[in-house]
PDB file of N, CA and C in Angstrom:
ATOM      1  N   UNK A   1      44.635  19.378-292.186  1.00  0.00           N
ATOM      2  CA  UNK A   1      44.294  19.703-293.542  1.00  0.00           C
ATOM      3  C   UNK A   1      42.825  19.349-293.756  1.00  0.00           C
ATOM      4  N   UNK A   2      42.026  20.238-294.583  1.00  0.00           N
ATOM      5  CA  UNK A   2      40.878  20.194-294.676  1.00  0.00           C
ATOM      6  C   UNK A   2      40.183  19.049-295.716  1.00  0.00           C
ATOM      7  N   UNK A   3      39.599  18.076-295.720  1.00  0.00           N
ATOM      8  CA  UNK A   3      39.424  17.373-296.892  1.00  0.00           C
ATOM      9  C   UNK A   3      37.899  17.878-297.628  1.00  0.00           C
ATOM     10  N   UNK A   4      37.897  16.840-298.847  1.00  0.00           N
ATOM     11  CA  UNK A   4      36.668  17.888-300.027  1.00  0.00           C
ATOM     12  C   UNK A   4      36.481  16.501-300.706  1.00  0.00           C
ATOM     13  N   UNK A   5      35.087  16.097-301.272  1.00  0.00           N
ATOM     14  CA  UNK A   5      34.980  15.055-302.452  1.00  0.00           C
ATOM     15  C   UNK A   5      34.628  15.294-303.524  1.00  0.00           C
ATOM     16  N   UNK A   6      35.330  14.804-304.281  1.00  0.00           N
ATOM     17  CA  UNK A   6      35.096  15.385-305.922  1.00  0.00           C
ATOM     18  C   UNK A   6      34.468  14.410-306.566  1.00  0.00           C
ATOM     19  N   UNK A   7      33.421  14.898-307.222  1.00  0.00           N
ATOM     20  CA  UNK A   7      32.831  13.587-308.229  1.00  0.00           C
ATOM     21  C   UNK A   7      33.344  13.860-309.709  1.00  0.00           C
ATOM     22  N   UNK A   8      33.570  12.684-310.419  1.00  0.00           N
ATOM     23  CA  UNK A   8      33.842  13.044-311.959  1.00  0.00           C
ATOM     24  C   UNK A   8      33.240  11.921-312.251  1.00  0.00           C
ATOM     25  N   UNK A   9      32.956  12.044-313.583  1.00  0.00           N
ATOM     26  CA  UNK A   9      33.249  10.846-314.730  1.00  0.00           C
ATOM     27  C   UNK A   9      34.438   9.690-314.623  1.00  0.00           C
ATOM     28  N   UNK A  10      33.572   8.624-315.009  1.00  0.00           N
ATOM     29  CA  UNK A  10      34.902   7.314-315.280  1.00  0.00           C
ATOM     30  C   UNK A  10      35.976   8.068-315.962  1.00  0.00           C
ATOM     31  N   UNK A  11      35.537   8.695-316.971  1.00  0.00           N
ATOM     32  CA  UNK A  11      36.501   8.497-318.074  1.00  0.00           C
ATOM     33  C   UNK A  11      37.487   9.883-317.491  1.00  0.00           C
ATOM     34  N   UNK A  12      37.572  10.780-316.404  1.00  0.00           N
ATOM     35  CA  UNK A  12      38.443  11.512-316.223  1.00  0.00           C
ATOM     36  C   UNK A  12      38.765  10.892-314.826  1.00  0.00           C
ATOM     37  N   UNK A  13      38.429  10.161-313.852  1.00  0.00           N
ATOM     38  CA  UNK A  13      39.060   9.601-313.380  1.00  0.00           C
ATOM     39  C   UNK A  13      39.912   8.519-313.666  1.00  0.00           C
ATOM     40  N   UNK A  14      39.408   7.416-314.843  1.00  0.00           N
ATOM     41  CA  UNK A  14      40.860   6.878-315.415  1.00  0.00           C
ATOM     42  C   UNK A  14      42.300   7.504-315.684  1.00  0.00           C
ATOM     43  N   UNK A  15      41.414   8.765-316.365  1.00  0.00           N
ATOM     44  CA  UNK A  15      42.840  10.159-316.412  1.00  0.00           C
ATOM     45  C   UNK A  15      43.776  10.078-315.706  1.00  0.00           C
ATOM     46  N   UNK A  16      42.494  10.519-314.173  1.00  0.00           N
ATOM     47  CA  UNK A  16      43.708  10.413-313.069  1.00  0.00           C
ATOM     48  C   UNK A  16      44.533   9.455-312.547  1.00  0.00           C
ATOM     49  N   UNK A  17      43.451   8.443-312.856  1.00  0.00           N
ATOM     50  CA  UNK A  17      44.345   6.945-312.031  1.00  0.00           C
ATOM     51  C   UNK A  17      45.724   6.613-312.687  1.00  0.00           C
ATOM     52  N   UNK A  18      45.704   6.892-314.681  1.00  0.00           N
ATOM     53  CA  UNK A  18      46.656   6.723-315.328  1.00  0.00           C
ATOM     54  C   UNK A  18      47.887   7.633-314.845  1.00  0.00           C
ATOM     55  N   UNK A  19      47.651   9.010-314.481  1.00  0.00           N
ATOM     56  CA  UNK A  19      48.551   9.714-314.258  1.00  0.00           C
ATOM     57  C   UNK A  19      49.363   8.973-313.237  1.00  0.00           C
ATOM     58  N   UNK A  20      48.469   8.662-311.860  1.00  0.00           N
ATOM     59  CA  UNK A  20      49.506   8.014-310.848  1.00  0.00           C
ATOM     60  C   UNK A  20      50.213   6.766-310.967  1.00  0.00           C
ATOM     61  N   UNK A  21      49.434   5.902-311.534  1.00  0.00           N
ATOM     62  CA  UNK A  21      50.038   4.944-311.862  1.00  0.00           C
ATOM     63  C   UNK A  21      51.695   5.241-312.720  1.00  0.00           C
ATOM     64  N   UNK A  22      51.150   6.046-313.688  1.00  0.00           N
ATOM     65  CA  UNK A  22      52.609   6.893-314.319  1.00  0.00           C
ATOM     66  C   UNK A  22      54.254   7.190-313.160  1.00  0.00           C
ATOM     67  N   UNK A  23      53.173   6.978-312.356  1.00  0.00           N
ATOM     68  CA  UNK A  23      54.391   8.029-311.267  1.00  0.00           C
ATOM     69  C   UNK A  23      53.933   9.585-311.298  1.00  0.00           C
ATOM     70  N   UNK A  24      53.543  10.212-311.926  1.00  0.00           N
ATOM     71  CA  UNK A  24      53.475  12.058-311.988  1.00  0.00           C
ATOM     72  C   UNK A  24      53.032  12.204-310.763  1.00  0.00           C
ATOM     73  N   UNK A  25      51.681  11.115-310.074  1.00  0.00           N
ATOM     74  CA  UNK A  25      51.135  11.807-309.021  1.00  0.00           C
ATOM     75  C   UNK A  25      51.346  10.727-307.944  1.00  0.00           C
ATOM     76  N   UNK A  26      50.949  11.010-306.745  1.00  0.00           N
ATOM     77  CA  UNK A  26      51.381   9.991-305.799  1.00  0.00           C
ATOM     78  C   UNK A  26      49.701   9.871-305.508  1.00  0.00           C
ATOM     79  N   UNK A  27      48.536  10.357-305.293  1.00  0.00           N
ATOM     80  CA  UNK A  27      47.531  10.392-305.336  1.00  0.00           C
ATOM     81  C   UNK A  27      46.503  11.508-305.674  1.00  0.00           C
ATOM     82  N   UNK A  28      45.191  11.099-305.703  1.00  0.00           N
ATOM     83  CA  UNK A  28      44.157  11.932-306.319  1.00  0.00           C
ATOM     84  C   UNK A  28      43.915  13.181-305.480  1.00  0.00           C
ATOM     85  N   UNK A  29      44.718  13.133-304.405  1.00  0.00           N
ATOM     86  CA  UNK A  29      45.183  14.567-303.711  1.00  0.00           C
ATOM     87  C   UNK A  29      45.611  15.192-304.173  1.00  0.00           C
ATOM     88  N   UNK A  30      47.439  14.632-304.735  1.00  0.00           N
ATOM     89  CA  UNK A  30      48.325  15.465-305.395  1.00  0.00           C
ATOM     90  C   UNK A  30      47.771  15.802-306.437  1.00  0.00           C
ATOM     91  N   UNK A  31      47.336  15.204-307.302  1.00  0.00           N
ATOM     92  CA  UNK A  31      46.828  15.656-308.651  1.00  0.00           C
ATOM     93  C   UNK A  31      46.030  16.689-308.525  1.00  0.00           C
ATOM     94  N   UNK A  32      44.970  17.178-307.881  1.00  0.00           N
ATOM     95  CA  UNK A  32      44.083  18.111-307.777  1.00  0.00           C
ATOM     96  C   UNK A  32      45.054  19.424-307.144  1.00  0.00           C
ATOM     97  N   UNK A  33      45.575  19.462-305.925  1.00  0.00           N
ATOM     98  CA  UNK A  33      46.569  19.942-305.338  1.00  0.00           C
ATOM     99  C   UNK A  33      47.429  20.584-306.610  1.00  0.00           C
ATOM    100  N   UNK A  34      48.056  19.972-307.672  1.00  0.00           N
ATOM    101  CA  UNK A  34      48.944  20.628-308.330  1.00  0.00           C
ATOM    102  C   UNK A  34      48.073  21.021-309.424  1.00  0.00           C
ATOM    103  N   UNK A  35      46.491  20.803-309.783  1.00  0.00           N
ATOM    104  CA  UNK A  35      45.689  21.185-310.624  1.00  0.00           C
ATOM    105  C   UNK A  35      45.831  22.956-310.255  1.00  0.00           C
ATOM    106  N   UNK A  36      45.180  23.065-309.064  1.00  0.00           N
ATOM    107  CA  UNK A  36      45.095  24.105-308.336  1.00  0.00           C
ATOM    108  C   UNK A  36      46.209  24.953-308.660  1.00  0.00           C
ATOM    109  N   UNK A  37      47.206  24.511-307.525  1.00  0.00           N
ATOM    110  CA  UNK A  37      48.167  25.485-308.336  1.00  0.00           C
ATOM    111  C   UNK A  37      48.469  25.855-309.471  1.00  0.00           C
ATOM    112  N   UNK A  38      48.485  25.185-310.097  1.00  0.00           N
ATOM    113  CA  UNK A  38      48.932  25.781-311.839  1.00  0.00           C
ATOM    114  C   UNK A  38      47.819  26.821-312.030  1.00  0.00           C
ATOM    115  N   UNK A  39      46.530  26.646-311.855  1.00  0.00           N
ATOM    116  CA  UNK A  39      45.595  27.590-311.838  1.00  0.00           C
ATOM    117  C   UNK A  39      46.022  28.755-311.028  1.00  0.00           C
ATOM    118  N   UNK A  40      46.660  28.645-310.049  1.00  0.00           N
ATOM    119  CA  UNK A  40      46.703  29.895-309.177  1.00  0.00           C
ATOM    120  C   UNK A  40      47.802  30.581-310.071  1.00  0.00           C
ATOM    121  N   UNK A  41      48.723  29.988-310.577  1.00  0.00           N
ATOM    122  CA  UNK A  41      50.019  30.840-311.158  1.00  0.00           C
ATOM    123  C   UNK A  41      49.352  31.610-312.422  1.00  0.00           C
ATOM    124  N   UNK A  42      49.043  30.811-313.053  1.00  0.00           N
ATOM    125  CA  UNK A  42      48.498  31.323-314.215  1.00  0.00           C
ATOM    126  C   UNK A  42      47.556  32.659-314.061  1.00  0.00           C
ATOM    127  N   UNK A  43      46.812  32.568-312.754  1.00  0.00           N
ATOM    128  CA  UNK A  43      45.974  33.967-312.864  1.00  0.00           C
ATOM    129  C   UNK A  43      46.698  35.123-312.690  1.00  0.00           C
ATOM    130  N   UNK A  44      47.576  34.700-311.226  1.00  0.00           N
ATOM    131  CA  UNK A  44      48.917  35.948-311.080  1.00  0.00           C
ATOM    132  C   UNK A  44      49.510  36.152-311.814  1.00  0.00           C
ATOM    133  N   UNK A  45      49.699  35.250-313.020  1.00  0.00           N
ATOM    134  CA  UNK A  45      50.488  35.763-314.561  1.00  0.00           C
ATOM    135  C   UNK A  45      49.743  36.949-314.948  1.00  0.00           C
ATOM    136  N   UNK A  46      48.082  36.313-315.180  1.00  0.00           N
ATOM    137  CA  UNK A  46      47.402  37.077-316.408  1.00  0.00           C
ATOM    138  C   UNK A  46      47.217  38.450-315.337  1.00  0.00           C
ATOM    139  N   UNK A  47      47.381  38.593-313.780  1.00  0.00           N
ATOM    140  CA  UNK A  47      46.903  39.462-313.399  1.00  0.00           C
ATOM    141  C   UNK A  47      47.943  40.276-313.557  1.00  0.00           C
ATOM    142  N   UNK A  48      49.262  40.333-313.247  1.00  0.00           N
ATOM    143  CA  UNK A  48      50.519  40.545-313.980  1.00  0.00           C
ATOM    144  C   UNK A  48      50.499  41.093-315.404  1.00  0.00           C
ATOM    145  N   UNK A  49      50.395  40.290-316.130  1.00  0.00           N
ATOM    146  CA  UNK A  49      49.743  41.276-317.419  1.00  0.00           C
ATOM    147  C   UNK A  49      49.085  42.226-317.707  1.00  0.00           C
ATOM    148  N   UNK A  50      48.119  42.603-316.798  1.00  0.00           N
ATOM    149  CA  UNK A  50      47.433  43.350-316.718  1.00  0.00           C
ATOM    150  C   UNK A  50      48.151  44.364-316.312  1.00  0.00           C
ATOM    151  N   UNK A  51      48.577  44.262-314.855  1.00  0.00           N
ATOM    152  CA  UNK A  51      48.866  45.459-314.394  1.00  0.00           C
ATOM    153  C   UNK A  51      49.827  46.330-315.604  1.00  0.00           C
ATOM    154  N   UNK A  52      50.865  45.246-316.032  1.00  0.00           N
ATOM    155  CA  UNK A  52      51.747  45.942-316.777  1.00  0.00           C
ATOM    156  C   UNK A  52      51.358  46.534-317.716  1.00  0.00           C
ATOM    157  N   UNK A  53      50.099  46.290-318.621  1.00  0.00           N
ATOM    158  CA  UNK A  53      50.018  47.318-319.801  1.00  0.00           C
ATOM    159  C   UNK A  53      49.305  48.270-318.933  1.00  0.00           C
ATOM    160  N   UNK A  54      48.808  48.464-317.741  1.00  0.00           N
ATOM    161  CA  UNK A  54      48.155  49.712-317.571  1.00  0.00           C
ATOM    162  C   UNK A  54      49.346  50.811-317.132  1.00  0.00           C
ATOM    163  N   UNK A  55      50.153  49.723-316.758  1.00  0.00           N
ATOM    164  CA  UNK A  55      51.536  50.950-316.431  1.00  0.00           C
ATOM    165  C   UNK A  55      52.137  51.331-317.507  1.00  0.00           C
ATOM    166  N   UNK A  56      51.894  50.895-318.626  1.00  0.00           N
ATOM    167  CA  UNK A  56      53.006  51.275-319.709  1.00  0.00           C
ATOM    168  C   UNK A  56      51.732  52.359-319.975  1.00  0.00           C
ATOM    169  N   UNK A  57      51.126  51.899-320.162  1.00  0.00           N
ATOM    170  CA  UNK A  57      49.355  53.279-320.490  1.00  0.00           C
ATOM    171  C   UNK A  57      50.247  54.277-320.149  1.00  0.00           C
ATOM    172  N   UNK A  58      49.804  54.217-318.549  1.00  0.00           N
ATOM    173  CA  UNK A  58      50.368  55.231-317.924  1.00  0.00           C
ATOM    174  C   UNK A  58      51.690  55.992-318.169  1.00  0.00           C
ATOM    175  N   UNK A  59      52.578  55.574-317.990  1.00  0.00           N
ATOM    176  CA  UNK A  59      53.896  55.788-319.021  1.00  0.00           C
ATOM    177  C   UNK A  59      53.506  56.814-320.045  1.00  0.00           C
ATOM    178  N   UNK A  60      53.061  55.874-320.913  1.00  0.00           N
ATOM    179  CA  UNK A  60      52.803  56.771-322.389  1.00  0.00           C
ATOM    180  C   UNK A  60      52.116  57.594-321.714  1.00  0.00           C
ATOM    181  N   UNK A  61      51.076  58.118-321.094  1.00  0.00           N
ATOM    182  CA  UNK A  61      50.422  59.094-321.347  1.00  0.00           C
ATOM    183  C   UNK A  61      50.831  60.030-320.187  1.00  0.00           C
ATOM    184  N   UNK A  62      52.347  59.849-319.306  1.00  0.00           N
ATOM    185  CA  UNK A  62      53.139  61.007-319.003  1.00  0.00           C
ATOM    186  C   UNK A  62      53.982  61.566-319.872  1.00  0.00           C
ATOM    187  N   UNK A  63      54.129  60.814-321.049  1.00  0.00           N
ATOM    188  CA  UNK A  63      55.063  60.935-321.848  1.00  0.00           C
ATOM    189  C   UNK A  63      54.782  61.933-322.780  1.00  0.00           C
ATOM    190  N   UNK A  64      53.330  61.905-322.839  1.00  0.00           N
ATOM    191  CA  UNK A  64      52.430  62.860-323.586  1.00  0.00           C
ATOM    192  C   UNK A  64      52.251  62.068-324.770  1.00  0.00           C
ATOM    193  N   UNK A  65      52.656  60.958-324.309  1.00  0.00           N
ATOM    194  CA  UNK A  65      51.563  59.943-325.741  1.00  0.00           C
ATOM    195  C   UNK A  65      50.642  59.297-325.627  1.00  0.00           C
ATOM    196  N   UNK A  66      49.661  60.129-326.107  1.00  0.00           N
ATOM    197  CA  UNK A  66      48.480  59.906-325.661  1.00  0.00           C
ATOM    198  C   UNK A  66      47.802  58.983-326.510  1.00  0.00           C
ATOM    199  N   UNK A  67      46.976  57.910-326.317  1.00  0.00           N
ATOM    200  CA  UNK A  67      46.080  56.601-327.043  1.00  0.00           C
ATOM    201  C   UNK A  67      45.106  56.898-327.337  1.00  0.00           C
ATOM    202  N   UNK A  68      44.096  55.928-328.124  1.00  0.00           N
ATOM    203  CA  UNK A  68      43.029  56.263-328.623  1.00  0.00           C
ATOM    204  C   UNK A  68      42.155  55.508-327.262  1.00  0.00           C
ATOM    205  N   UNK A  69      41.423  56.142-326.575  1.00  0.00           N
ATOM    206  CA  UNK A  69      40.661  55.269-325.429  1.00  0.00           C
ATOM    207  C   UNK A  69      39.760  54.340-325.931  1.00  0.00           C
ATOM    208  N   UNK A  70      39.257  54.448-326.905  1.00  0.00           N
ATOM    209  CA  UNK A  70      38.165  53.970-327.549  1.00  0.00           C
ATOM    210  C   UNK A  70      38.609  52.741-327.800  1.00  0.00           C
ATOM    211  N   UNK A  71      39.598  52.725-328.566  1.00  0.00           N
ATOM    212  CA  UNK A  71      40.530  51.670-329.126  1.00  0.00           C
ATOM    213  C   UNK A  71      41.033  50.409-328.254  1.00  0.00           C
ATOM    214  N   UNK A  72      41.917  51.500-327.210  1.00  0.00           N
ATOM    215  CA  UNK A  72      42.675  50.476-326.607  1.00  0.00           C
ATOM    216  C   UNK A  72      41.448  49.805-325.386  1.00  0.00           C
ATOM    217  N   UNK A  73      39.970  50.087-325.018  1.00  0.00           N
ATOM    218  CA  UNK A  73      39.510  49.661-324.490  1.00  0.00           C
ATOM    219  C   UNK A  73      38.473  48.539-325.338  1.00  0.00           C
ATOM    220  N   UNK A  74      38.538  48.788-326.483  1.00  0.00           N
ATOM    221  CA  UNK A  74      38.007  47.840-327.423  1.00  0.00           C
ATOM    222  C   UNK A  74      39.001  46.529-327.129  1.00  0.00           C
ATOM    223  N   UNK A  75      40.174  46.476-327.640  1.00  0.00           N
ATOM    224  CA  UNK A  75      41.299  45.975-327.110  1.00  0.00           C
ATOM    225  C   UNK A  75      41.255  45.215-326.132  1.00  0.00           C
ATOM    226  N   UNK A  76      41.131  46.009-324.886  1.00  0.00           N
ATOM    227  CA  UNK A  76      41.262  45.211-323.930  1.00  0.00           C
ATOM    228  C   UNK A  76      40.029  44.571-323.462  1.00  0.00           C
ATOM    229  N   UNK A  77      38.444  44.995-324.133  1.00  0.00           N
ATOM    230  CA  UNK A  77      37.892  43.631-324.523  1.00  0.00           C
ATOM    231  C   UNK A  77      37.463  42.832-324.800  1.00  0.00           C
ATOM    232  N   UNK A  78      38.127  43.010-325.938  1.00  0.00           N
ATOM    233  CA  UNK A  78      38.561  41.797-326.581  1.00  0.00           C
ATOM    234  C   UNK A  78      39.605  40.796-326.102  1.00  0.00           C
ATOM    235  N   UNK A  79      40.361  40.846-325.341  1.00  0.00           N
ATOM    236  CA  UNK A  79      41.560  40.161-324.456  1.00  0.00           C
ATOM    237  C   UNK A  79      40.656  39.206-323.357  1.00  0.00           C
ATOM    238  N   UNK A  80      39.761  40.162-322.607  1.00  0.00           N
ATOM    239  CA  UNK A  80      38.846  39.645-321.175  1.00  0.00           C
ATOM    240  C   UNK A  80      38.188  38.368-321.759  1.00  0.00           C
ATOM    241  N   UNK A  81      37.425  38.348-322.984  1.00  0.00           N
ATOM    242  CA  UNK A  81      36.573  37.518-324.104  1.00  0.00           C
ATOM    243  C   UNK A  81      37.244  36.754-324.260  1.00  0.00           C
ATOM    244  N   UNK A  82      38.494  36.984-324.579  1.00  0.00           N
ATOM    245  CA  UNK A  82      39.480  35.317-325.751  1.00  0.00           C
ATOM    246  C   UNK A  82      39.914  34.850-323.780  1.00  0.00           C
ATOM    247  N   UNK A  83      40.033  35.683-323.056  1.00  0.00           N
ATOM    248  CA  UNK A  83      40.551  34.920-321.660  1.00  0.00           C
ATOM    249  C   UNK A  83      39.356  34.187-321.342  1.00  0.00           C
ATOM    250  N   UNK A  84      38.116  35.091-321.522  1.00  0.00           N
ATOM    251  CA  UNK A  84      36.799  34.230-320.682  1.00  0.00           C
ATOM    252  C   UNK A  84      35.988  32.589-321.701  1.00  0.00           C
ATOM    253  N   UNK A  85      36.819  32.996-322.396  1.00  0.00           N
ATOM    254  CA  UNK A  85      36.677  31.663-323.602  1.00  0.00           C
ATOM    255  C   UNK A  85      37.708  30.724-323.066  1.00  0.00           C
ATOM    256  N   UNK A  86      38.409  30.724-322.895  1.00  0.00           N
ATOM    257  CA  UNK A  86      39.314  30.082-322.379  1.00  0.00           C
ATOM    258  C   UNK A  86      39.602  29.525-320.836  1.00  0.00           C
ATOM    259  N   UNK A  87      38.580  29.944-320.182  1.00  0.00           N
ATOM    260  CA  UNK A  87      38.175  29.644-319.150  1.00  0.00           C
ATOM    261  C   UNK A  87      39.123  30.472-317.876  1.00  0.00           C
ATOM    262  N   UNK A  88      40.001  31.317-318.514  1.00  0.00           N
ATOM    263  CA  UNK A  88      40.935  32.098-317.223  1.00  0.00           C
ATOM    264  C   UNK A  88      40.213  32.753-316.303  1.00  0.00           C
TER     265      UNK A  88
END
């Protein structure tokens, strides 16, 4: 396994130290380790999301219901923005 050093702040490494001490983490491995992941799920969510409204797009517009492009690309972004605010 490959190792990496992370620098932080006292005050978010107390974070971490509190967490293990808690029990949640067994060390400042695991903690980062399951940081990560949750990050990874979450993108395959939002990327997931994605795909799906472009398929329903699609959908509708075999359906012959057709959208306003203008609109729904205003829409979508505005979605990319409240995600890129949010740091996704």
């Amino acid at each position: 396994m490959a190792s990496m050093t992370v620098s932080m702040p006292e005050t978010l490494r107390e974070w971490v130290q509190q967490r293990i001490e808690a029990g949640q983490y067994a060390s400042l491995s695991d903690y980062v380790r399951d940081l990560i992941h949750q990050d990874q799920i979450r993108t395959m969510a939002e990327r997931d999301a994605v795909r799906e409204k472009i398929a329903e797009g699609m959908a509708s517009l075999r359906a012959g219901e057709g959208v306003d492009g203008e609109a729904f690309l205003a829409r979508l972004d505005a979605e990319l923005a409240e995600m890129g605010r949010q740091g996704r």
